[in-house]
N, C-alpha and C. Protein backbone atom coordinates (compact mmCIF):
# COMPACT_ATOMS: atom_id res chain seq x y z
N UNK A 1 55.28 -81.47 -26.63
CA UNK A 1 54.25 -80.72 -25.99
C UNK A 1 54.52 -80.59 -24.48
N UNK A 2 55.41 -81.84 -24.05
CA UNK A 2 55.44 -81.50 -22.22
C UNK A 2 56.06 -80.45 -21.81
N UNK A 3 57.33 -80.41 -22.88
CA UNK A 3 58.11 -79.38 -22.77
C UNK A 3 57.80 -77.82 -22.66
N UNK A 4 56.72 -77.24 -23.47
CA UNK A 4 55.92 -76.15 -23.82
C UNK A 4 55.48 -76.25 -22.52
N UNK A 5 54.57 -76.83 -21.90
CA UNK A 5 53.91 -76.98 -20.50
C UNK A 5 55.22 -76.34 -18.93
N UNK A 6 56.11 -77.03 -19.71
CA UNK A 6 57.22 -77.40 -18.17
C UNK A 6 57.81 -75.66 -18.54
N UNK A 7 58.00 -74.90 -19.66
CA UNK A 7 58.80 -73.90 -20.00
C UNK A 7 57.46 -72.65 -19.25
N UNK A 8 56.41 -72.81 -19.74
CA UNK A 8 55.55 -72.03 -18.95
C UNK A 8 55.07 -72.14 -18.10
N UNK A 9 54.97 -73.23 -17.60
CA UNK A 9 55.03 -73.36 -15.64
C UNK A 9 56.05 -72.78 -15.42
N UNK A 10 57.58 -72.39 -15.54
CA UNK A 10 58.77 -72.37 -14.94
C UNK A 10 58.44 -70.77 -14.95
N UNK A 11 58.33 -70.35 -16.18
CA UNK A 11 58.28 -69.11 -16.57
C UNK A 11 56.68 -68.48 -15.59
N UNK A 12 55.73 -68.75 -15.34
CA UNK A 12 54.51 -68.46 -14.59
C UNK A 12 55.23 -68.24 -13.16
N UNK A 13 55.74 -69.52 -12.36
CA UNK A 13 56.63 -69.64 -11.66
C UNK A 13 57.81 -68.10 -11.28
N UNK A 14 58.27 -68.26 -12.07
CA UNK A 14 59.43 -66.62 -12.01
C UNK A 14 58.60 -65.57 -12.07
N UNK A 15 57.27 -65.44 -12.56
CA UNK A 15 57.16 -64.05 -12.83
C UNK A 15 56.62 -64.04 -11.33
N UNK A 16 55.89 -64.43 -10.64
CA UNK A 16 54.44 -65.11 -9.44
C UNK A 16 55.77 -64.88 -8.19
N UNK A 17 56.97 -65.30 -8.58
CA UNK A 17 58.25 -65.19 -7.36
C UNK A 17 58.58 -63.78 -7.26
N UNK A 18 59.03 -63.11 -8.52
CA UNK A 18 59.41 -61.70 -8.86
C UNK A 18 58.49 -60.62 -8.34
N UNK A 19 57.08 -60.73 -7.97
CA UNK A 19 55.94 -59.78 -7.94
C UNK A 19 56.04 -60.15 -6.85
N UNK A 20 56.13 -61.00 -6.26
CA UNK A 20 56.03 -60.97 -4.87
C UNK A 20 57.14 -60.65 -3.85
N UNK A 21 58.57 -60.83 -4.62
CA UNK A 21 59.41 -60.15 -3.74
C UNK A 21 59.55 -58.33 -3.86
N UNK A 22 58.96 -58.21 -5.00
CA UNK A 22 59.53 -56.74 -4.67
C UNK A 22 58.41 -56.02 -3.73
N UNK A 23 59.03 -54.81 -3.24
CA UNK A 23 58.58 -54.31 -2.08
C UNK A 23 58.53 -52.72 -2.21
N UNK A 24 57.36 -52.09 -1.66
CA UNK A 24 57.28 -50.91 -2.18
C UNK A 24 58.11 -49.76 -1.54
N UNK A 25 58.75 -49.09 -2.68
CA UNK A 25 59.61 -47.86 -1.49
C UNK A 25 59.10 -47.62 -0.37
N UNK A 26 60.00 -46.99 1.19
CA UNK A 26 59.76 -46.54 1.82
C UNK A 26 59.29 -45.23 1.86
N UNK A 27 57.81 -44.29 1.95
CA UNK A 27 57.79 -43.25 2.27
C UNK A 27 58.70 -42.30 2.26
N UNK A 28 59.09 -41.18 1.90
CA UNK A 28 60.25 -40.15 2.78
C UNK A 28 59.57 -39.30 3.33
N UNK A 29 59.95 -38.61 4.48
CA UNK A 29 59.78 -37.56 5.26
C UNK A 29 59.89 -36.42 4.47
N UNK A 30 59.82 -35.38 4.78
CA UNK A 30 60.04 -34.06 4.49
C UNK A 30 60.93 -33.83 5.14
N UNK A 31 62.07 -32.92 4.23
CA UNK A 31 63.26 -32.94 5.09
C UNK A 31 63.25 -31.84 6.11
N UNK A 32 62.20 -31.12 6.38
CA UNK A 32 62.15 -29.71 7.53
C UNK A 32 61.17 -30.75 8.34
N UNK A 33 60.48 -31.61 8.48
CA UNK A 33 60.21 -32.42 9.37
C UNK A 33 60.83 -32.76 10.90
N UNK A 34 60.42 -32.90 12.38
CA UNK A 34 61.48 -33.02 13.05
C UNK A 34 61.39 -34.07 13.52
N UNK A 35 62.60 -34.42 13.63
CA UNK A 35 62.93 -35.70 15.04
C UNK A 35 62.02 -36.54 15.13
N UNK A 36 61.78 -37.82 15.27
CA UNK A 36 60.44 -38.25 15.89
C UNK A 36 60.02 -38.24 17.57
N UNK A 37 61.47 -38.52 17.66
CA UNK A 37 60.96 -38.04 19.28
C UNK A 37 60.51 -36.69 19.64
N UNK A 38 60.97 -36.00 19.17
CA UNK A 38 60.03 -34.34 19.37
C UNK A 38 58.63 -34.57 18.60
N UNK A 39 58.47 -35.34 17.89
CA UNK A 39 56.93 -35.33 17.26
C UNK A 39 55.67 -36.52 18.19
N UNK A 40 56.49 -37.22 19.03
CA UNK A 40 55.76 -37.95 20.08
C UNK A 40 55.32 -36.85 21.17
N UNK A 41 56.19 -36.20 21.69
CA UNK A 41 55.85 -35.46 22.57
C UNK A 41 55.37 -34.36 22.27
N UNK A 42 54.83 -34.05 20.97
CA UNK A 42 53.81 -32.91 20.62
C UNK A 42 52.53 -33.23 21.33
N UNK A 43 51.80 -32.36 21.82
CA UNK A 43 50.59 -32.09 22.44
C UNK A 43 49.99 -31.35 21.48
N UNK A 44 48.81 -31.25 20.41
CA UNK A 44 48.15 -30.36 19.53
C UNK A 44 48.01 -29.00 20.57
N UNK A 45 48.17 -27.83 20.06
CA UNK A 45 47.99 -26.53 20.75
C UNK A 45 48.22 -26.32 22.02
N UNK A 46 49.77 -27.13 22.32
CA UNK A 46 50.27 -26.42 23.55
C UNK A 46 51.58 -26.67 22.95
N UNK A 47 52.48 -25.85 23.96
CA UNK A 47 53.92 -25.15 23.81
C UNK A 47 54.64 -26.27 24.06
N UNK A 48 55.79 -26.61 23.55
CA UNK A 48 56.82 -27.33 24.08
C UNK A 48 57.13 -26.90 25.67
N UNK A 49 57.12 -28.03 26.66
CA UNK A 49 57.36 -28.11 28.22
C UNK A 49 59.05 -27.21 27.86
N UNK A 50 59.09 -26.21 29.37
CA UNK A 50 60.46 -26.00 29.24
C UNK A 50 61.33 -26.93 30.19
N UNK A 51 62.68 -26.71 30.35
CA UNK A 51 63.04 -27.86 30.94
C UNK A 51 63.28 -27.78 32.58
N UNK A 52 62.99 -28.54 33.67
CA UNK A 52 62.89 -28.53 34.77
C UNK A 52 63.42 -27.60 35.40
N UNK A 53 63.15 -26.22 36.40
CA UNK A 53 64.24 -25.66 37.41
C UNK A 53 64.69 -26.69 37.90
N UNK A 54 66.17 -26.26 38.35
CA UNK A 54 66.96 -26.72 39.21
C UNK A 54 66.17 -27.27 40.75
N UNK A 55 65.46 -26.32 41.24
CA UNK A 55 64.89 -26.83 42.33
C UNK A 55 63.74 -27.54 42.22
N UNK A 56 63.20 -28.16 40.74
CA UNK A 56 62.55 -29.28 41.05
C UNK A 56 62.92 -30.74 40.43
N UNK A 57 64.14 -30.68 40.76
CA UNK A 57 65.05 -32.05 40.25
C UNK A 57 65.49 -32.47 39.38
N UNK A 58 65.57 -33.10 39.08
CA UNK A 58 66.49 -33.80 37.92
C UNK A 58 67.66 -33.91 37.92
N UNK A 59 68.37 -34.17 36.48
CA UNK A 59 69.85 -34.73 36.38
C UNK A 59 70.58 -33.22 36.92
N UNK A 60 72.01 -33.60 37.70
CA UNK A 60 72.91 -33.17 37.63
C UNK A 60 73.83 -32.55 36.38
N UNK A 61 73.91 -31.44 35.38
CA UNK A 61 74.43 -31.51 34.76
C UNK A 61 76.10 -31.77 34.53
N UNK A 62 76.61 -32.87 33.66
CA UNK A 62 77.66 -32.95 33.62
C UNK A 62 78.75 -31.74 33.93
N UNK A 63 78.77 -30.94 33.13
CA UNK A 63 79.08 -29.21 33.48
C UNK A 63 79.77 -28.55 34.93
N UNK A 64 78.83 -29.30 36.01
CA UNK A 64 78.41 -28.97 36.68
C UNK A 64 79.20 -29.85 37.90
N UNK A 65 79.60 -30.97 37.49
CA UNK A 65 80.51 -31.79 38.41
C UNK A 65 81.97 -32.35 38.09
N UNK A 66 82.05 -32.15 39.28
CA UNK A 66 83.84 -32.54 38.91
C UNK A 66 84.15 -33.62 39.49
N UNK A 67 84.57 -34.77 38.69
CA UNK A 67 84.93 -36.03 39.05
C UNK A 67 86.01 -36.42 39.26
N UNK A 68 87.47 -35.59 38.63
CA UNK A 68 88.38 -36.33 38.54
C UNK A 68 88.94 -36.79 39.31
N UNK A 69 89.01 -36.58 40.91
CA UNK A 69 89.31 -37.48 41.75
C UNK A 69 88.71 -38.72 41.72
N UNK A 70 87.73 -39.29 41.02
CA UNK A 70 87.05 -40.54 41.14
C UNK A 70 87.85 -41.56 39.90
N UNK A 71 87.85 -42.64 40.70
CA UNK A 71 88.79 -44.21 40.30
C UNK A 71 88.40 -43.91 38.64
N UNK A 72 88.85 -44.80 37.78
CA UNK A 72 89.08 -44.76 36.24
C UNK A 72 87.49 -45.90 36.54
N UNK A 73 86.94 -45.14 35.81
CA UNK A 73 85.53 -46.43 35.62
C UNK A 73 84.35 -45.94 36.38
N UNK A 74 84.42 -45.45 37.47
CA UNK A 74 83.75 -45.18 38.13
C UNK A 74 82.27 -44.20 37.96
N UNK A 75 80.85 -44.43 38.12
CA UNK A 75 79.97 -43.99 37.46
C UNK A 75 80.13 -42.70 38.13
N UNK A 76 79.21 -41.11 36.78
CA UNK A 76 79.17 -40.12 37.63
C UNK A 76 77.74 -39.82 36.78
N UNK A 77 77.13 -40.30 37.85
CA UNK A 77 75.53 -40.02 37.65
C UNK A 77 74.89 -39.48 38.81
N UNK A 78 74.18 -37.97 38.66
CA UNK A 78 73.69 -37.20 39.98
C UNK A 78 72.38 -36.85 39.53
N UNK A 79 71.76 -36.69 40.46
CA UNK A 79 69.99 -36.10 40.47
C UNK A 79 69.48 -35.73 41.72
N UNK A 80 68.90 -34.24 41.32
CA UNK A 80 68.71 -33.27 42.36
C UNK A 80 67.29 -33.91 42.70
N UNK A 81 66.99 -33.58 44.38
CA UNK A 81 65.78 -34.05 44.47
C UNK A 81 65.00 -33.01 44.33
N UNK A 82 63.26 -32.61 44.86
CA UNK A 82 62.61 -31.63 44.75
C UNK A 82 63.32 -30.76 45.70
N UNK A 83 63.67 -29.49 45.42
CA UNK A 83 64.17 -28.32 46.51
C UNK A 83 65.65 -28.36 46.44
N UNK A 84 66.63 -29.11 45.75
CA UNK A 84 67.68 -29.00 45.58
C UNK A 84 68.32 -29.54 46.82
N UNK A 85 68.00 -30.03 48.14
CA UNK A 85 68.88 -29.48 49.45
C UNK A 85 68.98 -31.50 48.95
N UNK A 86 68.65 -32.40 48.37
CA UNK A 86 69.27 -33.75 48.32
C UNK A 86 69.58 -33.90 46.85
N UNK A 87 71.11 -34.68 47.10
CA UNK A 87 71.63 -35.26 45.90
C UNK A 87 71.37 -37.01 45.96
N UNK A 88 70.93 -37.69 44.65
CA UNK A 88 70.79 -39.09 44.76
C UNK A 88 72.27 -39.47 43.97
N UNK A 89 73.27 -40.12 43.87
CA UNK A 89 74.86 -40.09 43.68
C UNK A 89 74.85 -41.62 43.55
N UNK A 90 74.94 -42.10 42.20
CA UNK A 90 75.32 -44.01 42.04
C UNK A 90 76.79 -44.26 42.13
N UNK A 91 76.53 -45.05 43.62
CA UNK A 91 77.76 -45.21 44.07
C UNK A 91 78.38 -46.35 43.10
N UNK A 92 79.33 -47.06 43.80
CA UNK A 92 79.81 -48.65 43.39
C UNK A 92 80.40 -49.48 44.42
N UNK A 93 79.91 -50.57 44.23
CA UNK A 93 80.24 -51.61 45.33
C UNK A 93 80.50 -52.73 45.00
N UNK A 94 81.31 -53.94 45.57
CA UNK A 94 81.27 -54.86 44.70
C UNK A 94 81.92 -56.13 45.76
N UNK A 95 81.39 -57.34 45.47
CA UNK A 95 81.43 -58.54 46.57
C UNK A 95 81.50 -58.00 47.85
N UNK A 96 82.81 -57.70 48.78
CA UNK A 96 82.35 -57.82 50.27
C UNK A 96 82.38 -56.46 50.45
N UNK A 97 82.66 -55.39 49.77
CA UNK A 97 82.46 -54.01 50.03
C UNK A 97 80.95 -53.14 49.81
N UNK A 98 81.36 -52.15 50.65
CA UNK A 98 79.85 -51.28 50.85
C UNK A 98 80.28 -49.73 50.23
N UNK A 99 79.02 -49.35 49.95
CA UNK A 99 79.26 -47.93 48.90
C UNK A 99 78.70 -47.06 49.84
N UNK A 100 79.09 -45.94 50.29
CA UNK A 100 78.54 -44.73 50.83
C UNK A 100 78.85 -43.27 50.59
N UNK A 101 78.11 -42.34 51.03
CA UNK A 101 78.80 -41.37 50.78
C UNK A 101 78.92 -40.28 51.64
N UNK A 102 80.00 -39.25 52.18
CA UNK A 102 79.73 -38.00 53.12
C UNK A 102 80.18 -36.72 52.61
N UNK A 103 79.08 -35.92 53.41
CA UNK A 103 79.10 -34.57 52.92
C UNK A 103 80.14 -33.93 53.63
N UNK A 104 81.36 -33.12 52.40
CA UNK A 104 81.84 -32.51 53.24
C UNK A 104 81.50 -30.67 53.02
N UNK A 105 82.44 -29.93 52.97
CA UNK A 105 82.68 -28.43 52.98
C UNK A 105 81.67 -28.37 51.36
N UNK A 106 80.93 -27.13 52.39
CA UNK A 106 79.47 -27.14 51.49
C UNK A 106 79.88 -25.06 51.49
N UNK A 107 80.86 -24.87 49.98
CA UNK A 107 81.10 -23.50 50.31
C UNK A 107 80.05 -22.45 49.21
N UNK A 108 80.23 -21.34 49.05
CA UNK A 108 79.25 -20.62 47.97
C UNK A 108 79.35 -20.87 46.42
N UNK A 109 80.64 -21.37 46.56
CA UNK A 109 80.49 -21.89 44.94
C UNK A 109 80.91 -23.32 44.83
N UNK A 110 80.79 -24.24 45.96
CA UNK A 110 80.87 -25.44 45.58
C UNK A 110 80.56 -25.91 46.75
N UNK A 111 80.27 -27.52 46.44
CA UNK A 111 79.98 -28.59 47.45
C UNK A 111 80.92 -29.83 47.03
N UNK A 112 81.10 -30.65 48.29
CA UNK A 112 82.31 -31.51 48.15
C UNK A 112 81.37 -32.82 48.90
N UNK A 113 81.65 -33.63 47.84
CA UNK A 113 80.97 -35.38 48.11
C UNK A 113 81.86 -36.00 48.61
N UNK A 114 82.42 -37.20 49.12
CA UNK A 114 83.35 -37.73 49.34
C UNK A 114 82.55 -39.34 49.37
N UNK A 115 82.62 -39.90 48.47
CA UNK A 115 82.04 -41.47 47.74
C UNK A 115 83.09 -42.57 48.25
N UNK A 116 82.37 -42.99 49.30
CA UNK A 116 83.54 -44.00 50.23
C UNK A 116 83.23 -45.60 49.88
N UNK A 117 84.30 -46.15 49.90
CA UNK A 117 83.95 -47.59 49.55
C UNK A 117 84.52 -48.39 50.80
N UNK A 118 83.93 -49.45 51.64
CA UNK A 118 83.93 -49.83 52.98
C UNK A 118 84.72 -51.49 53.07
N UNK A 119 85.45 -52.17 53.24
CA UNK A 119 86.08 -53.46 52.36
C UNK A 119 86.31 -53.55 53.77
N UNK A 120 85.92 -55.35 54.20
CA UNK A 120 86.01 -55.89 55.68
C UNK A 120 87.53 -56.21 55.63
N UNK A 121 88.19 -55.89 57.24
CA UNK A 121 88.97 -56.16 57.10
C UNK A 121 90.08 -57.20 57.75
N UNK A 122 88.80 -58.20 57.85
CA UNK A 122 89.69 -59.33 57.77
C UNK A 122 89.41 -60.44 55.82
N UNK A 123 90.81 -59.82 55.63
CA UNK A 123 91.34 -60.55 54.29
C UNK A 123 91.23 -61.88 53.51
N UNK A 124 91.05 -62.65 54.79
CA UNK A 124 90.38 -64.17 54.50
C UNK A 124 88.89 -64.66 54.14
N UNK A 125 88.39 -63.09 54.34
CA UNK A 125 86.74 -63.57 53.98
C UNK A 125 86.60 -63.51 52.59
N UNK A 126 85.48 -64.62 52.37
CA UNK A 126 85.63 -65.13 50.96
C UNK A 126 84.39 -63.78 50.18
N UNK A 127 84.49 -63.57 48.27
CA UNK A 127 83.87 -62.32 48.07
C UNK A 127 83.59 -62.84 47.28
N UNK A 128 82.25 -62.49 46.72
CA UNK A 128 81.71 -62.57 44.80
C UNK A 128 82.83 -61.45 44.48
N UNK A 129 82.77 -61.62 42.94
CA UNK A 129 83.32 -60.67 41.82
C UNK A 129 82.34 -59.61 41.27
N UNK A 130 81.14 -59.53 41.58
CA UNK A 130 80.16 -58.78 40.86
C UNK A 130 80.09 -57.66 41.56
N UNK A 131 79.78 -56.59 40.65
CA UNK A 131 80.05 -55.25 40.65
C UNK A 131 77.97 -54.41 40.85
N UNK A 132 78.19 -53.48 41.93
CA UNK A 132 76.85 -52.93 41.95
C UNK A 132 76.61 -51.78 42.07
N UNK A 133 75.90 -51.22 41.68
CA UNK A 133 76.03 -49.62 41.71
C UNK A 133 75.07 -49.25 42.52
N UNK A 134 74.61 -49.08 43.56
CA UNK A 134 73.28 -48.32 44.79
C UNK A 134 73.33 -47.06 44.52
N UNK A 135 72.00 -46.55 44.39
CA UNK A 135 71.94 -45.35 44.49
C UNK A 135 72.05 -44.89 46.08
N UNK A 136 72.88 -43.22 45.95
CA UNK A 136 72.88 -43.27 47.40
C UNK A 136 72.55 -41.65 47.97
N UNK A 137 72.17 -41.63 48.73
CA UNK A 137 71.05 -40.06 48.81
C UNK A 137 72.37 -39.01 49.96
N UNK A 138 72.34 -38.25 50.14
CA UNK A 138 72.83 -37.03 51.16
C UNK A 138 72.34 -36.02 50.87
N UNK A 139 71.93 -35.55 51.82
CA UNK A 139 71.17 -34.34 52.18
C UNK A 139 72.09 -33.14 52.31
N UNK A 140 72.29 -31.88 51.45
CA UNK A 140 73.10 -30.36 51.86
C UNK A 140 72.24 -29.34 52.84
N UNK A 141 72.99 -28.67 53.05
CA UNK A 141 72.32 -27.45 54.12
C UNK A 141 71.54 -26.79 52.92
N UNK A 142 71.85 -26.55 52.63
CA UNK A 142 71.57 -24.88 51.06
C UNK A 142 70.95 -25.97 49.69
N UNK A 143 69.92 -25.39 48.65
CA UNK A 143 70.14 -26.18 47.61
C UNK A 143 70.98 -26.33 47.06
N UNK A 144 71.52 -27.45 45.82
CA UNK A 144 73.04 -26.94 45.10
C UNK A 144 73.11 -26.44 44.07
N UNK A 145 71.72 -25.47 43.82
CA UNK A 145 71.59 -24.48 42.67
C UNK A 145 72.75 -24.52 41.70
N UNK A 146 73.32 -23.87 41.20
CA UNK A 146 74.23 -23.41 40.51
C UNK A 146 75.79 -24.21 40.58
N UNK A 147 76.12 -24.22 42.13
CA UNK A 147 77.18 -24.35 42.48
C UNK A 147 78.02 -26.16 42.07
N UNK A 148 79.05 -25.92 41.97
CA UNK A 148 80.06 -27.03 41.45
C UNK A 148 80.06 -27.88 42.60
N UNK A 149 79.85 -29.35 41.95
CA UNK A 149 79.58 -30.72 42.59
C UNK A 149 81.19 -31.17 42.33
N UNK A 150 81.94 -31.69 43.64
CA UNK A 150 82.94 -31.91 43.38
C UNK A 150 83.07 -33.44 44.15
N UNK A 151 83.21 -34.34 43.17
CA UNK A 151 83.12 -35.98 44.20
C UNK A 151 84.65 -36.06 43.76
N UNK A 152 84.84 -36.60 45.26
CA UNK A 152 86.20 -37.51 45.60
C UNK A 152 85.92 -39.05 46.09
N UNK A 153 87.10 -39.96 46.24
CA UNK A 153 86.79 -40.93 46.18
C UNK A 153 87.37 -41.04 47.70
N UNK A 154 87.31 -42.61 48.68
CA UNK A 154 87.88 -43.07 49.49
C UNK A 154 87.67 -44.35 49.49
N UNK A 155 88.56 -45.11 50.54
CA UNK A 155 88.53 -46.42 50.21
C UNK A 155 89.44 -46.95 51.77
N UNK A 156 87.84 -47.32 52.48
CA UNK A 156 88.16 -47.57 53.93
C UNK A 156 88.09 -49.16 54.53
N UNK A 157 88.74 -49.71 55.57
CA UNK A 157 88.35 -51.32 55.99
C UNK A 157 87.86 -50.76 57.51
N UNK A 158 87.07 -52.23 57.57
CA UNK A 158 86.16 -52.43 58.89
C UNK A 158 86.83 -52.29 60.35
């Protein structure tokens, strides 16, 4: 008789484990459904925002700048301010050096950055290893509407 007892406890046991692990399908979407991030930024009965003019800021489009003079690694992240006439440009800097940047030849179809890195130059001063990126602002004559962002690099001592 214990046995009968111990076989249907075991068996009560498995079924009480089994019901409780399974888990109910996930929902599916509809497959013409969109994105969820486009469904966060729905507003009921208004239009999708269009995307920023140029003259009221934002990113630099990649497109739009030419890096290849800049070191292997080096960040190329730009953002127009309101009115286009300032660029914000993440420089890099790192232990005893300083990140800056100057404006040069600002022509009708392009503008020229020149992203300088500043290293003291006496050689014996001691440096961290850590690497920093500052954002760093310059101001153009003209907005830089349309026209091609062209960063070069330099690399000057004290």
């Amino acid at each position: 008789m214990r046995w009968k007892e111990t076989i249907i406890g075991a068996g009560a046991a498995l079924v009480f484990a089994t019901a409780c692990g399974e888990q109910p399908a996930a929902p599916q979407a509809p497959a013409e459904s969109p994105p969820a991030s486009q469904e966060l930024t729905k507003v009921p009965g208004r239009k999708p925002a269009e995307p920023p003019a140029q003259d009221q800021g934002g990113s630099v489009p990649a497109a739009q700048i030419d890096s290849g003079a800049l070191p292997r690694g080096y960040p190329v992240d730009v953002s127009r301010g309101k009115g286009g006439n300032t660029l914000t440009i993440v420089g890099q800097e790192g232990g005893c050096s300083q990140a800056s940047a100057e404006v040069g030849e600002q022509r009708g179809d392009r503008v020229t950055v020149t992203m300088v890195e500043t290293k003291p130059a006496d050689k014996n001063t001691m440096c961290t290893m850590d690497m920093r990126y500052p954002p760093i602002t310059v101001r153009l004559d003209d907005p830089l509407g349309d026209r091609l962002l062209v960063l070069k690099y330099a690399q000057r001592t004290e």
